[in-house]
N, C-alpha and C. Protein backbone atom coordinates (compact mmCIF):
# COMPACT_ATOMS: atom_id res chain seq x y z
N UNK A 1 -15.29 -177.72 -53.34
CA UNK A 1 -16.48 -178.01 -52.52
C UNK A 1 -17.16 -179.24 -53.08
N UNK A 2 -17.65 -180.18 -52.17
CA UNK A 2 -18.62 -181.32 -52.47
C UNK A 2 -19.90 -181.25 -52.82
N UNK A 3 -20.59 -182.25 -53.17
CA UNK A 3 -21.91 -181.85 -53.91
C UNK A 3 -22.55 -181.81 -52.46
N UNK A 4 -23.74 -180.95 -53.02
CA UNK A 4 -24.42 -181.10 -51.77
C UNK A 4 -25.44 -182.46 -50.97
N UNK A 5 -25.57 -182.42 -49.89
CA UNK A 5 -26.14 -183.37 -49.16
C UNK A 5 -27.95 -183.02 -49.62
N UNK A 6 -28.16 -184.34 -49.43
CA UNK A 6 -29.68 -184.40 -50.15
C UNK A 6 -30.85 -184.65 -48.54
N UNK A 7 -31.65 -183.94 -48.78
CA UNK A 7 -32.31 -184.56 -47.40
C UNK A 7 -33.57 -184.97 -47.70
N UNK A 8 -33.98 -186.17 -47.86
CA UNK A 8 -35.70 -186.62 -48.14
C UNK A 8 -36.56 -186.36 -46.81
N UNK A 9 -37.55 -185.67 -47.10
CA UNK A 9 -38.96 -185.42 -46.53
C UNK A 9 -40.19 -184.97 -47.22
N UNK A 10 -40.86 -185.74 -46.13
CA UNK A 10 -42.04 -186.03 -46.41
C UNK A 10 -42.81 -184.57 -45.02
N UNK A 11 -44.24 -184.68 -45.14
CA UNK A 11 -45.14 -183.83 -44.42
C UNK A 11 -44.92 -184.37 -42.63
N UNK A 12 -44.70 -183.86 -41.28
CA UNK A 12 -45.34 -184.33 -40.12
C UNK A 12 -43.92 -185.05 -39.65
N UNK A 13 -42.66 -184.37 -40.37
CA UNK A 13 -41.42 -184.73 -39.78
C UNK A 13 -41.26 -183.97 -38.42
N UNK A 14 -40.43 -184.56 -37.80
CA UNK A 14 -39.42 -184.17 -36.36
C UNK A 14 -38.95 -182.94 -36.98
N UNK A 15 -39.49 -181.57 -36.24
CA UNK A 15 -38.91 -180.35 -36.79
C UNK A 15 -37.12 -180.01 -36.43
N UNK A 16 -37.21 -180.90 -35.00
CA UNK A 16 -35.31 -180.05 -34.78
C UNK A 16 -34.85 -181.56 -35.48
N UNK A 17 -35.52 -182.67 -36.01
CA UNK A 17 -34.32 -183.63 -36.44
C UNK A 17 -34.12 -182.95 -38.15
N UNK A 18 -34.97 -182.07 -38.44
CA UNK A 18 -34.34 -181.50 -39.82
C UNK A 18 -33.37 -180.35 -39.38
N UNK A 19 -34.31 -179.25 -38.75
CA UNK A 19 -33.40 -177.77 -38.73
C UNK A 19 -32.08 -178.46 -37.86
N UNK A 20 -31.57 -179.11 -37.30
CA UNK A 20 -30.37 -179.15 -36.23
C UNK A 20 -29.14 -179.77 -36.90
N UNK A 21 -29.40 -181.09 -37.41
CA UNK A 21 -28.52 -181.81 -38.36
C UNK A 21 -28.33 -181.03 -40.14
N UNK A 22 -29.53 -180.29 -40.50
CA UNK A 22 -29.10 -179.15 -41.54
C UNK A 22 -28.64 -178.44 -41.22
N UNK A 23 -28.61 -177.09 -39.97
CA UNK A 23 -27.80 -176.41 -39.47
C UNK A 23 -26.18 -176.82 -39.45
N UNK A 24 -26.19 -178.13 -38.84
CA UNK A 24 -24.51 -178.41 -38.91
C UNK A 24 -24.05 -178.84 -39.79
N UNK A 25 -24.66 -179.75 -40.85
CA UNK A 25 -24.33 -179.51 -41.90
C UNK A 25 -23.95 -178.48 -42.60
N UNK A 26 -24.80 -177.64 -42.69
CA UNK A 26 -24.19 -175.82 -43.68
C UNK A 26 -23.18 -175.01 -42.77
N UNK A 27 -22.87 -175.31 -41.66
CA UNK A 27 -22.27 -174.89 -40.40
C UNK A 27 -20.87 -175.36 -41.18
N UNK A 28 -20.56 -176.90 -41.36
CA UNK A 28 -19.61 -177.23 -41.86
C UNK A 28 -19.02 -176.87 -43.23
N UNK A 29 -20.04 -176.05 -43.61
CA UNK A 29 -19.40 -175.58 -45.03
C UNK A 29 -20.40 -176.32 -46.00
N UNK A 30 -21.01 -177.10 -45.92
CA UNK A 30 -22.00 -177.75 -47.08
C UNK A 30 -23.22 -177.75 -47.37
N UNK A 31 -23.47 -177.26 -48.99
CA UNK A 31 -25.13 -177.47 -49.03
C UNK A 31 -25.86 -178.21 -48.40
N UNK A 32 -27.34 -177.75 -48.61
CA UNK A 32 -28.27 -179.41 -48.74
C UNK A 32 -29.33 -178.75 -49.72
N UNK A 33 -30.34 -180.13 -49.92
CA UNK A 33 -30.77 -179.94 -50.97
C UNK A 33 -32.20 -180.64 -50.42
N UNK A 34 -33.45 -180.07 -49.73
CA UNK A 34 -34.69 -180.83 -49.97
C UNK A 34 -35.30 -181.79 -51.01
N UNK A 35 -35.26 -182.83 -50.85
CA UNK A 35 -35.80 -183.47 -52.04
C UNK A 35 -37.34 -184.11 -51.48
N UNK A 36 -38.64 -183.89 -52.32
CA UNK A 36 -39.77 -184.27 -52.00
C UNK A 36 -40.45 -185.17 -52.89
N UNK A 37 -41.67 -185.13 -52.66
CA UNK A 37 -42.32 -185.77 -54.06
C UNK A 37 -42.27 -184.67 -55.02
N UNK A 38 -42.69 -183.46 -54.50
CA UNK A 38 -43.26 -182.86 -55.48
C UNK A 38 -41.74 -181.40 -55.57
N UNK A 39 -40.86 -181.00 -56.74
CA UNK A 39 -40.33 -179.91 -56.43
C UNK A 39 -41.25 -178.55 -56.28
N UNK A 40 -40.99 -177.98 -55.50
CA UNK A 40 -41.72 -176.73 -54.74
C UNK A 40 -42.68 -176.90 -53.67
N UNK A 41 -43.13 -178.30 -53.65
CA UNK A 41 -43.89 -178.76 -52.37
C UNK A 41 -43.67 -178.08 -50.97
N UNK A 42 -44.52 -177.61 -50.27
CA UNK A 42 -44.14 -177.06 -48.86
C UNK A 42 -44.74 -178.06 -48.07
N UNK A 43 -43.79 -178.65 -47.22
CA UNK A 43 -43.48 -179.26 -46.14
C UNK A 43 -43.74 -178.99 -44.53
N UNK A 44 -44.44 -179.58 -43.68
CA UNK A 44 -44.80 -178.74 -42.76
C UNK A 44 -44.48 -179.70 -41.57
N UNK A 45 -43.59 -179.33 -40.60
CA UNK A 45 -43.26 -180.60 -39.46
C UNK A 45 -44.43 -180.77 -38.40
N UNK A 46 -44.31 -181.80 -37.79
CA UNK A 46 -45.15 -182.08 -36.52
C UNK A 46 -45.40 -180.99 -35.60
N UNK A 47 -44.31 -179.72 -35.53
CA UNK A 47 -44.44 -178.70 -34.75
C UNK A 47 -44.82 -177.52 -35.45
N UNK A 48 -44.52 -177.20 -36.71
CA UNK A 48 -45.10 -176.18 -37.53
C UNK A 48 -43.51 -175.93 -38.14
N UNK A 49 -42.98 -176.47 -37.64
CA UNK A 49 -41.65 -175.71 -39.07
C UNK A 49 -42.30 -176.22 -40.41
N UNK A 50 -41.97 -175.00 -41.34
CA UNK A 50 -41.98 -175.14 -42.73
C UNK A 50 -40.76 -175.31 -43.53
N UNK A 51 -41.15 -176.25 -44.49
CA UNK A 51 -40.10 -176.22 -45.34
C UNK A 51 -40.07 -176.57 -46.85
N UNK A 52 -39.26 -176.24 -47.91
CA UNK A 52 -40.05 -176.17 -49.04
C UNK A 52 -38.84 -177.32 -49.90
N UNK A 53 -39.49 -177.97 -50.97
CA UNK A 53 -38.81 -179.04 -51.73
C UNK A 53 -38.34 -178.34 -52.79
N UNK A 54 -36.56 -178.65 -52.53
CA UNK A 54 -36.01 -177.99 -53.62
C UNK A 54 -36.27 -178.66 -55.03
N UNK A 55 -35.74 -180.02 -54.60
CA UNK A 55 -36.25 -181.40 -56.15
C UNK A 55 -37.42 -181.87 -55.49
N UNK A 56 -37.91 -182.67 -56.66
CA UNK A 56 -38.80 -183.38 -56.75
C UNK A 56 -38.10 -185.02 -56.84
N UNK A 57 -38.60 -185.44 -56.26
CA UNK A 57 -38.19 -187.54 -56.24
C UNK A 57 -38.09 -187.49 -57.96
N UNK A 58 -38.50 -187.55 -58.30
CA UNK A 58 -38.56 -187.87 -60.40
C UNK A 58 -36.96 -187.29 -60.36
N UNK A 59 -36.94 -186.42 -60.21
CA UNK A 59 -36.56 -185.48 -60.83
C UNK A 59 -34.56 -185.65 -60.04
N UNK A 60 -34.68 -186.34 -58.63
CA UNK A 60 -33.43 -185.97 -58.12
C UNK A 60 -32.94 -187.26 -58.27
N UNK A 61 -31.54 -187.46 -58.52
CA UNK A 61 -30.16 -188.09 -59.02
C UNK A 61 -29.63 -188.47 -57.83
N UNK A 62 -29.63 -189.35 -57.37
CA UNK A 62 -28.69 -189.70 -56.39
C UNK A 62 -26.97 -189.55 -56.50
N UNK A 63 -26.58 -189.66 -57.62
CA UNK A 63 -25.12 -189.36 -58.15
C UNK A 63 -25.01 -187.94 -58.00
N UNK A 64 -26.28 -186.82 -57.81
CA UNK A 64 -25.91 -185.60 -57.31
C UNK A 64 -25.59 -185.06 -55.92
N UNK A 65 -25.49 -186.04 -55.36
CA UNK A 65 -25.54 -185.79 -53.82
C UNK A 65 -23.95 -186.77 -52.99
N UNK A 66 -23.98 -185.95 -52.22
CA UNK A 66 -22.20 -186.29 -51.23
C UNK A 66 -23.18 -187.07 -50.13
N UNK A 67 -23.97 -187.20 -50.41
CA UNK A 67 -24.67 -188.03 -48.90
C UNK A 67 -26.45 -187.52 -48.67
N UNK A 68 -26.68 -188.75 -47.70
CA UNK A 68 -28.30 -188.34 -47.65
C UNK A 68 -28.31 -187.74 -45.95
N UNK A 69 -29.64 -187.16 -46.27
CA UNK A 69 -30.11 -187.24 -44.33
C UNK A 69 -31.63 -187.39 -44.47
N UNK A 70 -31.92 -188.24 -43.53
CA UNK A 70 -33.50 -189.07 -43.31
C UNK A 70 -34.36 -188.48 -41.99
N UNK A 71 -34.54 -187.35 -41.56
CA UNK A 71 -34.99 -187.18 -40.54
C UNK A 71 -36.34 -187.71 -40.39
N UNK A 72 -36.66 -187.90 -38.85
CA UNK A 72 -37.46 -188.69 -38.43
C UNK A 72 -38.78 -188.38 -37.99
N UNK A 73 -39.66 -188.20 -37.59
CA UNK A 73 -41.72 -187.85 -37.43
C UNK A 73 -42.12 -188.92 -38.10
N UNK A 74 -43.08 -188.58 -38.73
CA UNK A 74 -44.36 -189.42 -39.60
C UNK A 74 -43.22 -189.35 -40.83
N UNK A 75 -42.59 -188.24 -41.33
CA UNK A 75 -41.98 -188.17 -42.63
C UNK A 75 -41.70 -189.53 -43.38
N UNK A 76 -41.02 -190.01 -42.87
CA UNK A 76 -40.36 -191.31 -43.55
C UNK A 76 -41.69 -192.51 -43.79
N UNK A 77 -42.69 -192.28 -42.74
CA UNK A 77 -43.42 -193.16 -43.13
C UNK A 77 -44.55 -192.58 -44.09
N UNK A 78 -44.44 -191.65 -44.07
CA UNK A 78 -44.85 -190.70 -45.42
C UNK A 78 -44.46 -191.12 -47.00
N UNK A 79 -43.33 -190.87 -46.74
CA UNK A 79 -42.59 -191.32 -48.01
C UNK A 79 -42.04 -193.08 -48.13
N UNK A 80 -42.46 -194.04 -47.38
CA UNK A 80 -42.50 -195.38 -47.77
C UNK A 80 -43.90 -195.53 -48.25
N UNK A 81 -45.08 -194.69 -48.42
CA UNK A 81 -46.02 -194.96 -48.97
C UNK A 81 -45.92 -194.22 -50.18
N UNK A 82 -44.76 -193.76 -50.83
CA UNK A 82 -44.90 -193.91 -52.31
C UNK A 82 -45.35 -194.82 -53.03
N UNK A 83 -46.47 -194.81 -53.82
CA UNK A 83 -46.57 -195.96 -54.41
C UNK A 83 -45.34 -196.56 -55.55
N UNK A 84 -44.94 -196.08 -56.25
CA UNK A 84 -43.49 -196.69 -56.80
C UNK A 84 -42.18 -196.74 -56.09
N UNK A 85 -42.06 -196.78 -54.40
CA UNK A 85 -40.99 -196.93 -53.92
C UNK A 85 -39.66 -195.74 -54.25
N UNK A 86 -39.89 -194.83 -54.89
CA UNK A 86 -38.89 -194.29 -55.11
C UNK A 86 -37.88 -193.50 -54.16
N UNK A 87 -38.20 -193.18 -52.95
CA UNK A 87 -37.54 -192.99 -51.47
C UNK A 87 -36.84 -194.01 -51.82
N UNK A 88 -37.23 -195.27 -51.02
CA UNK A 88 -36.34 -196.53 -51.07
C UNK A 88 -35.66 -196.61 -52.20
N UNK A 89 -35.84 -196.61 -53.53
CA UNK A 89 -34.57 -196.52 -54.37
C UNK A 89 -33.66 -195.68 -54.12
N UNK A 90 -33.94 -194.31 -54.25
CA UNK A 90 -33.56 -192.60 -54.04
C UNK A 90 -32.00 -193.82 -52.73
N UNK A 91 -32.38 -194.04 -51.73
CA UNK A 91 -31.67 -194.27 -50.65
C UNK A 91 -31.03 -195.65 -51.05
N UNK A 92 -31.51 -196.40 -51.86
CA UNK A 92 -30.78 -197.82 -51.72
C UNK A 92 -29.33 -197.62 -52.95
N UNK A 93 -29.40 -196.22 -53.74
CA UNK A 93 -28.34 -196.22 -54.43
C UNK A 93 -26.97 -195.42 -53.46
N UNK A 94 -27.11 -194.80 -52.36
CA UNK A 94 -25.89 -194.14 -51.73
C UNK A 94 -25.73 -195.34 -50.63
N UNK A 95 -26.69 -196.48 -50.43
CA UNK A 95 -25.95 -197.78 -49.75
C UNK A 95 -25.10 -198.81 -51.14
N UNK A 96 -25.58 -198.40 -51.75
CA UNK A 96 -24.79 -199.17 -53.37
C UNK A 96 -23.11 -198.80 -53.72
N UNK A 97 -23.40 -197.21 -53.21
CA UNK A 97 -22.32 -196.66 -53.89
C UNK A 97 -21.53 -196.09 -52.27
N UNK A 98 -21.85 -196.94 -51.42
CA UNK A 98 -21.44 -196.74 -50.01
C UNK A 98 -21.33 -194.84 -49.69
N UNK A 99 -22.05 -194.64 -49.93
CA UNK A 99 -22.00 -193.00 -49.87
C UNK A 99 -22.47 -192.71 -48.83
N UNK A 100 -22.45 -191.68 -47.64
CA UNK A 100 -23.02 -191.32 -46.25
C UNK A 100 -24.77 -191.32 -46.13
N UNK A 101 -25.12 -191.78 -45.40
CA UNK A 101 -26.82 -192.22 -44.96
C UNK A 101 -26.86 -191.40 -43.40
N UNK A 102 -27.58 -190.50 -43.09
CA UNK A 102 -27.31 -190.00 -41.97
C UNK A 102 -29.34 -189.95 -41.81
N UNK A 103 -29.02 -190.89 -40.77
CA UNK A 103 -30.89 -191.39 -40.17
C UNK A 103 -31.13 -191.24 -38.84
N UNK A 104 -31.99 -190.43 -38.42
CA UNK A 104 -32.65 -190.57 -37.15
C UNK A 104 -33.90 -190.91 -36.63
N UNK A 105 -34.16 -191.73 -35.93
CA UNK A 105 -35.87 -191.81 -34.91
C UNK A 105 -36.37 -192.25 -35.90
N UNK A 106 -37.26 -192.07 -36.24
CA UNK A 106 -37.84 -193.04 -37.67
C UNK A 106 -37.51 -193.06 -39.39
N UNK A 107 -35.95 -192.56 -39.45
CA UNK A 107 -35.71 -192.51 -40.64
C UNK A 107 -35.01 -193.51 -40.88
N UNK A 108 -34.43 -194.26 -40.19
CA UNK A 108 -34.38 -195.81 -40.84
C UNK A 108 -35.15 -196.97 -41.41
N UNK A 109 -36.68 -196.30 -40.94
CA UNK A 109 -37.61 -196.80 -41.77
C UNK A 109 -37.68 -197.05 -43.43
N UNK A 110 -36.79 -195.92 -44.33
CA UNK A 110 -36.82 -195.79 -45.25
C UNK A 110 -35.46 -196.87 -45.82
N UNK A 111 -34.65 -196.99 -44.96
CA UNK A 111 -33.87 -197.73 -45.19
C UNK A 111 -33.75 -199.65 -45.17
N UNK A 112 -35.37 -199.57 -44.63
CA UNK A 112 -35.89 -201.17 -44.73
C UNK A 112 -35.86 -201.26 -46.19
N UNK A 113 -36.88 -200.47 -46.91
CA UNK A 113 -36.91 -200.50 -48.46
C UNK A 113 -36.11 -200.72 -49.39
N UNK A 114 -34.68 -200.34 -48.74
CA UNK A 114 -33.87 -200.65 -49.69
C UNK A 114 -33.29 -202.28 -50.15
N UNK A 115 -33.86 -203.20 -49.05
CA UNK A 115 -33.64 -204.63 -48.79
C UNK A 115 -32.27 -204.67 -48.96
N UNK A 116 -31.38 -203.77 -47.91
CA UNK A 116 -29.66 -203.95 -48.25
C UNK A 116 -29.33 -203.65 -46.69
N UNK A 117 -29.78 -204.30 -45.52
CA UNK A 117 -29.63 -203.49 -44.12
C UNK A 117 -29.42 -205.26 -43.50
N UNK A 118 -29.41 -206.49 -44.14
CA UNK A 118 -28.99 -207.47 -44.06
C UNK A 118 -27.37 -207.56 -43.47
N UNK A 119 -26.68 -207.79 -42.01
CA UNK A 119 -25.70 -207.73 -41.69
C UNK A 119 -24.82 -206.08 -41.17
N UNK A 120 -25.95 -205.47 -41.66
CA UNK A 120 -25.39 -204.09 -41.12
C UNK A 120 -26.00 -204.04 -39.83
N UNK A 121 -25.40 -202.50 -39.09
CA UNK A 121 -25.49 -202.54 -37.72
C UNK A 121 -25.98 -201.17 -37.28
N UNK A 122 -27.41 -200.67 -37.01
CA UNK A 122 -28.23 -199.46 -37.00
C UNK A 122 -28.89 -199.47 -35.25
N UNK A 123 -29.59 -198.17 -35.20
CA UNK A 123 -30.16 -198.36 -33.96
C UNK A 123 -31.38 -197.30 -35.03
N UNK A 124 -32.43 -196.70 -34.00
CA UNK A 124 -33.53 -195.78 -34.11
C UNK A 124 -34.18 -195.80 -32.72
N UNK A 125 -35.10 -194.86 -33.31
CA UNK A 125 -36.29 -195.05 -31.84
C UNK A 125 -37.14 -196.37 -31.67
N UNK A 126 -37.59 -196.61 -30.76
CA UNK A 126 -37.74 -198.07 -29.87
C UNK A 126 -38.21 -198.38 -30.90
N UNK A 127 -39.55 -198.14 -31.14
CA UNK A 127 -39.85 -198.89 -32.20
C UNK A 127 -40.47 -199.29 -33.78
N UNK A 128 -39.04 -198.50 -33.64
CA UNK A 128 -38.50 -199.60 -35.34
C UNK A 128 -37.31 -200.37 -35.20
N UNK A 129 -37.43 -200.58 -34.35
CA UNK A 129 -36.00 -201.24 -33.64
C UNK A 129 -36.57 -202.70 -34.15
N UNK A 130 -37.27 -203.50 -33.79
CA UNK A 130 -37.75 -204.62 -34.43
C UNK A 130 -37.98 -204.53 -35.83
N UNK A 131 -38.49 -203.43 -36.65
CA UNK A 131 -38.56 -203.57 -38.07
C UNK A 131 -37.16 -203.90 -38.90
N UNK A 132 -36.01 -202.90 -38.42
CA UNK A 132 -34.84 -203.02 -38.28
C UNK A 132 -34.23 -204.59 -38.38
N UNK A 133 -34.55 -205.07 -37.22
CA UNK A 133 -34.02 -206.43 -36.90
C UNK A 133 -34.72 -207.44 -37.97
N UNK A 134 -36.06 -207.36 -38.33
CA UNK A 134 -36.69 -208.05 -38.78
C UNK A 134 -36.03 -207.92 -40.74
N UNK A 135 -35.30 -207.00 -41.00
CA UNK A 135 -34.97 -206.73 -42.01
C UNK A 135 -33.64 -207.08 -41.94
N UNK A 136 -32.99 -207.41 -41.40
CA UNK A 136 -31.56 -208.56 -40.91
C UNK A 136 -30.53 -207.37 -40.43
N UNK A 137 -30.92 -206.36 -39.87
CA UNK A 137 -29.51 -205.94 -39.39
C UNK A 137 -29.53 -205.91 -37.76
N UNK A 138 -28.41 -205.73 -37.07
CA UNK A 138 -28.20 -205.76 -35.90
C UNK A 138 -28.31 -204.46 -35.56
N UNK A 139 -29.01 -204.29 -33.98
CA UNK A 139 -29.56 -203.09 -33.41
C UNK A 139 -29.19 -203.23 -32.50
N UNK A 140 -28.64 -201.81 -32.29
CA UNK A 140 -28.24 -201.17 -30.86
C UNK A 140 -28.75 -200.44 -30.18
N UNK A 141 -28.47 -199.96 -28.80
CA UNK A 141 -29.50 -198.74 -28.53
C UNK A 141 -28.10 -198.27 -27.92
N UNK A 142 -27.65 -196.63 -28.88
CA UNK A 142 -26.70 -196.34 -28.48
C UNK A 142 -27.01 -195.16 -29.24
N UNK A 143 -26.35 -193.63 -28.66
CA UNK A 143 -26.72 -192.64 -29.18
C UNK A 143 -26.53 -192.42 -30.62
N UNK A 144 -25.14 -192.49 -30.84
CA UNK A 144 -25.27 -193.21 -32.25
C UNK A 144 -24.73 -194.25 -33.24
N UNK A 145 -24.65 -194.63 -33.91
CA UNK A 145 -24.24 -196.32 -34.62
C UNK A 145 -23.67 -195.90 -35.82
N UNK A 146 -22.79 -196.12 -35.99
CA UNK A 146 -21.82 -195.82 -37.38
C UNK A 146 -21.17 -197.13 -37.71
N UNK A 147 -22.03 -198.00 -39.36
CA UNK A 147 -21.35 -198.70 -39.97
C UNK A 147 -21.11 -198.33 -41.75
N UNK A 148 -19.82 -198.34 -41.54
CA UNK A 148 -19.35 -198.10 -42.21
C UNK A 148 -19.96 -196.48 -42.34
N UNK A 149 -20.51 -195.91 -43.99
CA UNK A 149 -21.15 -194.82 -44.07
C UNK A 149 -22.27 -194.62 -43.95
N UNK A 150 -22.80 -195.31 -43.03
CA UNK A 150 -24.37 -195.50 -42.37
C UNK A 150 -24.54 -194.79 -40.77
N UNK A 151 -25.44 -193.86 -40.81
CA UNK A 151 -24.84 -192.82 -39.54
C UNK A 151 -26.60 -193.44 -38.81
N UNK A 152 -26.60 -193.58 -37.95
CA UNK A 152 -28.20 -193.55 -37.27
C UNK A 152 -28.19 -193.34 -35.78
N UNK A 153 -29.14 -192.64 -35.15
CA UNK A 153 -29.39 -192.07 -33.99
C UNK A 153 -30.93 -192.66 -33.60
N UNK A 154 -31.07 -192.47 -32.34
CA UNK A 154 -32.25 -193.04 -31.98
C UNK A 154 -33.38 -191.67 -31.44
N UNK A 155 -33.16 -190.59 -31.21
CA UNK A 155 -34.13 -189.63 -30.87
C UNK A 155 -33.68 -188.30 -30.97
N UNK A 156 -34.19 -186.97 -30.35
CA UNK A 156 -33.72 -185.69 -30.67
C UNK A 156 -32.81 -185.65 -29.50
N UNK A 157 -32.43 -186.27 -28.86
CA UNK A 157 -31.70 -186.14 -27.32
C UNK A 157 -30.55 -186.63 -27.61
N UNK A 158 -30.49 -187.46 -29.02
CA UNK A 158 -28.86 -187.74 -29.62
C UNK A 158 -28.57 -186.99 -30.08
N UNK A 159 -29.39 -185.62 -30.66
CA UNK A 159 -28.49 -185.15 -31.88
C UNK A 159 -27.42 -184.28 -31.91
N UNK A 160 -27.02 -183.88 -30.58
CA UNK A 160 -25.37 -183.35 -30.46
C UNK A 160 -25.01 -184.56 -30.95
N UNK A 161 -24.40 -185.44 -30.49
CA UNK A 161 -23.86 -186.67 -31.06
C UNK A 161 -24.19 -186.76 -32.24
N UNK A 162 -25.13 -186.97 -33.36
CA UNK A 162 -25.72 -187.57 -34.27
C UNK A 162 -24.89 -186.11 -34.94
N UNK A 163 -25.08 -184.78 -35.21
CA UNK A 163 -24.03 -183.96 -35.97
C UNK A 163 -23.06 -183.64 -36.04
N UNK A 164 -22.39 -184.25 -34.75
CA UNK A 164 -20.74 -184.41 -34.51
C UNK A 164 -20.85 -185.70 -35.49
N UNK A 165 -21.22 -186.68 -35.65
CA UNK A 165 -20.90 -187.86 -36.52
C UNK A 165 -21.12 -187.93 -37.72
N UNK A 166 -22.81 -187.13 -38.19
CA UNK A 166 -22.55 -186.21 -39.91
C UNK A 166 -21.34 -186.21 -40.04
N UNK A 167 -20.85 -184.59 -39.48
CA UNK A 167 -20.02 -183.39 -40.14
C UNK A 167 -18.66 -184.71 -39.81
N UNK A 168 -18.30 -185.55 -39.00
CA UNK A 168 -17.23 -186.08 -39.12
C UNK A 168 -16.98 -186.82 -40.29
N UNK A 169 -17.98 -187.53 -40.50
CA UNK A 169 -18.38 -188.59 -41.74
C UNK A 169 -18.21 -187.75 -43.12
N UNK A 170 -18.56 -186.74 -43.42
CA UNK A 170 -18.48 -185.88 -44.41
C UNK A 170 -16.99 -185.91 -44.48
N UNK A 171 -16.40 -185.18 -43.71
CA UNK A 171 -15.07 -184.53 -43.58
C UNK A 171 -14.14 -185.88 -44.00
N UNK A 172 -14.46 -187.13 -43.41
CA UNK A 172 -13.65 -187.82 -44.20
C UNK A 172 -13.29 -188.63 -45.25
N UNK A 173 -14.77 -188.33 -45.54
CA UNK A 173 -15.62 -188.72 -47.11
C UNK A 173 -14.61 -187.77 -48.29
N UNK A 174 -14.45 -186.52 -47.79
CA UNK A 174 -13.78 -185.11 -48.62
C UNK A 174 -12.42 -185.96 -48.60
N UNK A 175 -11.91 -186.27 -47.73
CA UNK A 175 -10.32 -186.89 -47.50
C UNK A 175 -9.83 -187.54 -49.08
């Protein structure tokens, strides 16, 4: 079995862009692993799902994880107001080590931070679609965009698509 998948959030996330893409994830056979600011932090989405932080940002390893997932609400822009950036690091080492990035609706936000989205090819919701561009990568509006191990979706109306392209991406990551 692979390490488990890491998922960063923050407070006032998209409740089915966590529970739906974690569901198929563990569906496929694989952990995940909440990672927050704080470990034990409870997490509360835009709709009232709860959810609790297994790590803490200090505390979690990117070399412990088979891949990330970025779901999308306020979350991500939650966590780009870390003041030491550590999201954006946390994420700019599994674009380093080309490891799976699985982002939806505003979780490519977090992936501006990493200043490594220069020539790559993403979509999201409308708009960060210009932040996106403005950070040099090319944008699509397509349910979902797969470069290389960079998975991104643009809303909750992709995410059949968007966990058929996880769990595929995983599976041949295991290969």
């Amino acid at each position: 079995m692979t390490q488990p998948v890491a998922i960063i959030l923050g407070n006032d996330f998209e409740d089915i862009e966590l529970t739906s893409p974690k569901e198929a994830i563990e569906e496929a056979g694989y952990k995940t692993v909440i990672v927050g600011s704080e470990e034990g932090e409870e997490l509360v989405g835009k709709h009232g799902t709860k959810a609790k932080a297994n790590v803490g940002i200090a505390e979690a390893d990117p070399s412990d994880y088979s891949g990330l997932l970025i779901p999308g609400g306020f979350s991500p822009d939650h966590l780009r107001g870390d003041v030491e950036g550590r999201f954006g690091t946390f994420a700019k080492a599994f674009i380093k080590e080309d490891d799976p990035i699985f982002a939806i609706c505003h979780g490519p936000q977090v992936l501006i931070d990493t200043d490594d989205l220069n020539g790559r090819t993403l979509t999201a919701v409308l708009n960060v679609r210009k932040d996106l561009d403005n950070a040099g990568a090319t944008v699509k509006d397509e349910s979902v965009v797969i470069d290389k191990n960079i998975v991104t979706s643009r809303t909750p109306d992709d995410l059949d698509d968007f966990n058929k392209a996880i769990v595929d991406t995983l599976k041949k990551n295991d290969e």
